[in-house]
N, C-alpha and C. Protein backbone atom coordinates (compact mmCIF):
# COMPACT_ATOMS: atom_id res chain seq x y z
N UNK A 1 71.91 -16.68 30.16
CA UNK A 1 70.49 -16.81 30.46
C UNK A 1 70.31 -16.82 31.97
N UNK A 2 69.86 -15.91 32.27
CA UNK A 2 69.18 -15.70 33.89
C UNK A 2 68.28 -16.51 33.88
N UNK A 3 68.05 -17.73 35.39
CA UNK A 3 67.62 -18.35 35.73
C UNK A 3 66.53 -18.04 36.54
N UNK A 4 65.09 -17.68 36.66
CA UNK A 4 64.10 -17.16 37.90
C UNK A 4 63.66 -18.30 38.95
N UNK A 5 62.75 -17.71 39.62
CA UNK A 5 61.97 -18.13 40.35
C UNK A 5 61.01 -19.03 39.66
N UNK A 6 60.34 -18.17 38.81
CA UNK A 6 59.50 -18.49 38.14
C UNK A 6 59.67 -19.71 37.36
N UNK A 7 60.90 -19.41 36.58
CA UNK A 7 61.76 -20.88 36.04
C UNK A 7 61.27 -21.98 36.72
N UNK A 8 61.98 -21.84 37.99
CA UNK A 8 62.09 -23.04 38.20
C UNK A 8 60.77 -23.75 39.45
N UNK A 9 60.15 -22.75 39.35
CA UNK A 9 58.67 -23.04 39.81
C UNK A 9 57.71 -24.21 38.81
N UNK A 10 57.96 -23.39 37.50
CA UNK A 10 57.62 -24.18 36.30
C UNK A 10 58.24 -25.72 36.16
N UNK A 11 59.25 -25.76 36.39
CA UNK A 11 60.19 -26.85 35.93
C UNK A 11 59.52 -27.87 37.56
N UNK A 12 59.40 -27.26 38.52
CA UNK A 12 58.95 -27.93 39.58
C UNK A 12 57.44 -28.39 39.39
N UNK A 13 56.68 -27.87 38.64
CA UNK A 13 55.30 -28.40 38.24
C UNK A 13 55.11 -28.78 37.56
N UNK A 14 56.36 -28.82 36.49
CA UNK A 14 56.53 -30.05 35.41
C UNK A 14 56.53 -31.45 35.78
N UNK A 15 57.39 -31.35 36.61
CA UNK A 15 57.88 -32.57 37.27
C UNK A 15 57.10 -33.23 38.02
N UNK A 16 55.88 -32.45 38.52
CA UNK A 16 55.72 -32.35 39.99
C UNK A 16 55.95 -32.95 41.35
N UNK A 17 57.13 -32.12 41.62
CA UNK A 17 57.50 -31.59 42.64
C UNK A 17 56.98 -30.69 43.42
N UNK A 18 56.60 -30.44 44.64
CA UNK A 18 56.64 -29.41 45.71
C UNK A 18 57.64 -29.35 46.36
N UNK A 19 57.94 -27.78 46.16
CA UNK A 19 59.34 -27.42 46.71
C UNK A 19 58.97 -26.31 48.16
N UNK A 20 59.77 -26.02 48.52
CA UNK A 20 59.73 -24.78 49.49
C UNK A 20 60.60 -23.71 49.35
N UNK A 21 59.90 -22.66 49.67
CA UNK A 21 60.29 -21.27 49.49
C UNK A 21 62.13 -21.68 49.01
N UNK A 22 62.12 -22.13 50.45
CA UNK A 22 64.00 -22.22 50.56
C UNK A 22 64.89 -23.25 49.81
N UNK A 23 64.21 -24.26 49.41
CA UNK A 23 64.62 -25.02 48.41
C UNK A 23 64.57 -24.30 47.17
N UNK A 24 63.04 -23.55 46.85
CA UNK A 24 62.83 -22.78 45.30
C UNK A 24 64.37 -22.29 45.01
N UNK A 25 64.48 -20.92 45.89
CA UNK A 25 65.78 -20.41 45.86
C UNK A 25 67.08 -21.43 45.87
N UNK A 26 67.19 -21.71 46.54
CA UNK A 26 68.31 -22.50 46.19
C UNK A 26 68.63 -23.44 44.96
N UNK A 27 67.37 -23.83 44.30
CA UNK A 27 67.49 -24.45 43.01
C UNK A 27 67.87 -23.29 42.15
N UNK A 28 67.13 -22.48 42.56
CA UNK A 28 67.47 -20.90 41.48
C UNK A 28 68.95 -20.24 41.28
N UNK A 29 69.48 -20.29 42.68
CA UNK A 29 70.72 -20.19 42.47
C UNK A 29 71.49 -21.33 41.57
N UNK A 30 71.46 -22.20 41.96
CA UNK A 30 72.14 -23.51 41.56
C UNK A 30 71.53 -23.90 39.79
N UNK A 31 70.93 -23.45 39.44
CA UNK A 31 70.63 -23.76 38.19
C UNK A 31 71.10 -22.60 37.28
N UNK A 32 71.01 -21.44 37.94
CA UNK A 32 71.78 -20.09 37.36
C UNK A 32 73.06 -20.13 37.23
N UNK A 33 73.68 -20.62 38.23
CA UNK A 33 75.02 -21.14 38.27
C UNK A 33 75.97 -21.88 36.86
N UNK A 34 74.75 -22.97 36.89
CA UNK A 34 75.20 -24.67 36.14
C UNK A 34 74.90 -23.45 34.40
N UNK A 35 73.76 -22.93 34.24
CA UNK A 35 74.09 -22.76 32.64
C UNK A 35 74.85 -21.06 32.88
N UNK A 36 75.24 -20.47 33.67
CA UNK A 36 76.37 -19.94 33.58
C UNK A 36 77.41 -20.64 33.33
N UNK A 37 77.83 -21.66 33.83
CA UNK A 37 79.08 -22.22 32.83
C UNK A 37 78.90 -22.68 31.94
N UNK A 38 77.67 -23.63 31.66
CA UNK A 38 77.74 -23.85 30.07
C UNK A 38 77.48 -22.73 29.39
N UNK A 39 77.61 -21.42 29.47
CA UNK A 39 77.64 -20.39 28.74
C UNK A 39 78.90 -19.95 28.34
N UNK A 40 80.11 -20.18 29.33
CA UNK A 40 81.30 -20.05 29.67
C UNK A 40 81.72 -20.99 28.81
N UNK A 41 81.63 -22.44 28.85
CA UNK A 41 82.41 -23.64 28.21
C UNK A 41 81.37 -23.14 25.93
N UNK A 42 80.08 -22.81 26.36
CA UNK A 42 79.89 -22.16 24.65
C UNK A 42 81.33 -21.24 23.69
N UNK A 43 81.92 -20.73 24.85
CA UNK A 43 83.03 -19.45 24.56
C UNK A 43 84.20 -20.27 23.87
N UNK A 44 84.45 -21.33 24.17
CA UNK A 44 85.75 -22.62 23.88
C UNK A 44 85.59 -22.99 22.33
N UNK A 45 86.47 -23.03 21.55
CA UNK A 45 87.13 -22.39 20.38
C UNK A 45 86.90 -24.31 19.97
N UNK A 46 85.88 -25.25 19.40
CA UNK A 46 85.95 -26.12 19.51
C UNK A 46 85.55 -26.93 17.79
N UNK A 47 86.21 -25.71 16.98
CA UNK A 47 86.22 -26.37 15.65
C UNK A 47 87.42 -27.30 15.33
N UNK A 48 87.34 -28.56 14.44
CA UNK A 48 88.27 -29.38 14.45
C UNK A 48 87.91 -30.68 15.59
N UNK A 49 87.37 -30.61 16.46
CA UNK A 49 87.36 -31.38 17.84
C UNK A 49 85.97 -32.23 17.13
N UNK A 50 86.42 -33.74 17.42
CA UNK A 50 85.08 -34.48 17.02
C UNK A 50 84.57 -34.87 17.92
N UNK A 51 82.97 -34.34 17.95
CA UNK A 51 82.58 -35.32 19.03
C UNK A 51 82.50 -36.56 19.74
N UNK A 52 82.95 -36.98 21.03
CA UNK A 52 82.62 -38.24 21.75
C UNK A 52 81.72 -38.45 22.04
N UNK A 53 81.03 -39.91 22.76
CA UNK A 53 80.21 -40.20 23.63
C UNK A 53 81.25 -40.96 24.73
N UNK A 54 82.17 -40.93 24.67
CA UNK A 54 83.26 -42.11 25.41
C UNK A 54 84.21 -41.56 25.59
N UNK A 55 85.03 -41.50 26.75
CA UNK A 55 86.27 -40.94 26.93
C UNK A 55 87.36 -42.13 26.07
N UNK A 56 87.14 -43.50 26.02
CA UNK A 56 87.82 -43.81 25.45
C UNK A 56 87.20 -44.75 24.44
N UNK A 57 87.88 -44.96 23.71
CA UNK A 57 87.17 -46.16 22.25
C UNK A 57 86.40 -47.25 22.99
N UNK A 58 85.24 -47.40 22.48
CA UNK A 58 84.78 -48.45 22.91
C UNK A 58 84.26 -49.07 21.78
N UNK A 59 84.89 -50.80 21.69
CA UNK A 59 84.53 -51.63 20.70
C UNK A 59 83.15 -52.83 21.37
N UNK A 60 82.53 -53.25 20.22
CA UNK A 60 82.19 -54.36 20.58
C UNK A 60 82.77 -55.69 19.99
N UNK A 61 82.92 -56.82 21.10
CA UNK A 61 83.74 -57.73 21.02
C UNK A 61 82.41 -58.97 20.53
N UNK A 62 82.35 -58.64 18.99
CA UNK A 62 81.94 -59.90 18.19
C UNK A 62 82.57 -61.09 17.65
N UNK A 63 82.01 -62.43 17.80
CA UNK A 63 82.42 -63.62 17.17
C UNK A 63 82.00 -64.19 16.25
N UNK A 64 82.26 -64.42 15.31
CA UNK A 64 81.86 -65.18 13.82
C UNK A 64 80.48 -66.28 14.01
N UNK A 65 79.55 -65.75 13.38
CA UNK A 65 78.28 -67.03 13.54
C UNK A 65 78.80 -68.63 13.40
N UNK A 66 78.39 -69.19 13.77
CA UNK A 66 78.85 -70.84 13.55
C UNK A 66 77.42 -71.17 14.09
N UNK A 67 77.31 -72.23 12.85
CA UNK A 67 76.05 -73.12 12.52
C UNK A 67 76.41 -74.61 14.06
N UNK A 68 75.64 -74.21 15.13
CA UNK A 68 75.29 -75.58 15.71
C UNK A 68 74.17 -76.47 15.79
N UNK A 69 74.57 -77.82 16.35
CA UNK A 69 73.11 -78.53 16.19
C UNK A 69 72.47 -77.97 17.66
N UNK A 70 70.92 -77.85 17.65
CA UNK A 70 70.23 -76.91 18.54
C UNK A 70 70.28 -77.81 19.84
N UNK A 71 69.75 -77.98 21.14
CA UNK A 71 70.24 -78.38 22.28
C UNK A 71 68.72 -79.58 22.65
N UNK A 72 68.07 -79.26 21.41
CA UNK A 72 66.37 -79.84 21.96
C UNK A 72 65.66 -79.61 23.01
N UNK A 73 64.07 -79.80 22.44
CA UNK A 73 63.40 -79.29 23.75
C UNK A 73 63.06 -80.23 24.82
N UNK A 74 64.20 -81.44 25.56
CA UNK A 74 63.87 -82.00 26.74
C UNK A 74 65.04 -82.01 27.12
N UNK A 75 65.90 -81.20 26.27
CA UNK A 75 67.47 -80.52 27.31
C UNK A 75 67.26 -79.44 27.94
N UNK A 76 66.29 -78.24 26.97
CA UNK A 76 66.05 -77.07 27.11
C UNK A 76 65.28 -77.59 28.57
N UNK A 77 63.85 -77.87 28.61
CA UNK A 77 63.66 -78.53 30.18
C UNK A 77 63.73 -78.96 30.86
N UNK A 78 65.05 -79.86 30.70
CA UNK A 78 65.56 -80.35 31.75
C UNK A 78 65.44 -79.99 33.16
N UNK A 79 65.81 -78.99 33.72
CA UNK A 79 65.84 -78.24 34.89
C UNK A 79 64.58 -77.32 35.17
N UNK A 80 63.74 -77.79 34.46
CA UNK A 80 62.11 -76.47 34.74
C UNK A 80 61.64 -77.43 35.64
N UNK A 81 61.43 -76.28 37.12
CA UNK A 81 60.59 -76.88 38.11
C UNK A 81 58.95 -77.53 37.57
N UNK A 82 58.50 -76.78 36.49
CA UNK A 82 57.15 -77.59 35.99
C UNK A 82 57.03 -77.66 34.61
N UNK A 83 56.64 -78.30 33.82
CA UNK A 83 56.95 -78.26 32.65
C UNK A 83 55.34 -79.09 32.08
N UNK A 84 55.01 -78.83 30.71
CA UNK A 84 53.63 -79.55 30.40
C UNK A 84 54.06 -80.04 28.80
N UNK A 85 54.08 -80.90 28.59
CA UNK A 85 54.47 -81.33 27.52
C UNK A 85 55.84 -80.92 27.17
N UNK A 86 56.09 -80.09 25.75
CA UNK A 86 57.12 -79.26 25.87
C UNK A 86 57.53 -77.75 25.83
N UNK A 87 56.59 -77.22 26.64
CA UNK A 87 56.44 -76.15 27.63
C UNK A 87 56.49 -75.38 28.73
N UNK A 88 57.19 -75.12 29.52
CA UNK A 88 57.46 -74.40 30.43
C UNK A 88 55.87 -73.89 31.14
N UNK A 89 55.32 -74.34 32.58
CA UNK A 89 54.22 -73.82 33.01
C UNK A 89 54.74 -72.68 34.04
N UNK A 90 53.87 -71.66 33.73
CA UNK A 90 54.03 -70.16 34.65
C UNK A 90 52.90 -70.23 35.25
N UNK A 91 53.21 -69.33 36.46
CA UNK A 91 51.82 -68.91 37.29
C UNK A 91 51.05 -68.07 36.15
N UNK A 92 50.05 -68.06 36.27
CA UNK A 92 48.97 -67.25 35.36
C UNK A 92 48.99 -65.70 35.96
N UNK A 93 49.08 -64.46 35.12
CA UNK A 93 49.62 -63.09 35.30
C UNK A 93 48.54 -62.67 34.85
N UNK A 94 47.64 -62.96 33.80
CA UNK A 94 46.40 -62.09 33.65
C UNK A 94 45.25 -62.87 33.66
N UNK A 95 44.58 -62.03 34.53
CA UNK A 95 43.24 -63.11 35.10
C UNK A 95 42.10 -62.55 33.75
């Protein structure tokens, strides 16, 4: 797939971006380039091969639920610079 001007004029007013003449081109080259090889790497014989997202295994490191007693709410505030009963006071965000 040949990459234009036009291409990437479009793709620049998608975005919008303003580009210049000499940037346009140079994206044009450089984007003609990039799916020239993924046109090249399409050619690679890649039945059998399972897809990754990870070069290597990645697990997640879970621990068994266990039932505790909860910490209460005048431990939980302990350390709140302001507190109103047993509530946490914030600056007010919507007027």
């Amino acid at each position: 797939m040949k990459i234009t001007k036009k291409d990437v004029e479009h793709v620049a007013l998608l975005a919008r971006l303003e580009l210049t003449e000499a940037e346009t081109a140079t994206f044009t080259g450089q984007m003609d380039a990039i799916l020239a090889y993924v046109e090249k790497l399409n050619e690679l014989d890649t039945a059998g091969i399972i897809p990754t997202s990870h070069a290597v295994p990645v697990e997640n490191a879970f621990r068994a639920d266990e039932v505790r007693p909860a910490i209460g709410v005048d431990q939980a505030l302990h350390n709140a610079p302001d507190r109103v009963g047993g509530f946490f006071r914030v600056p007010k965000v919507i007027e």
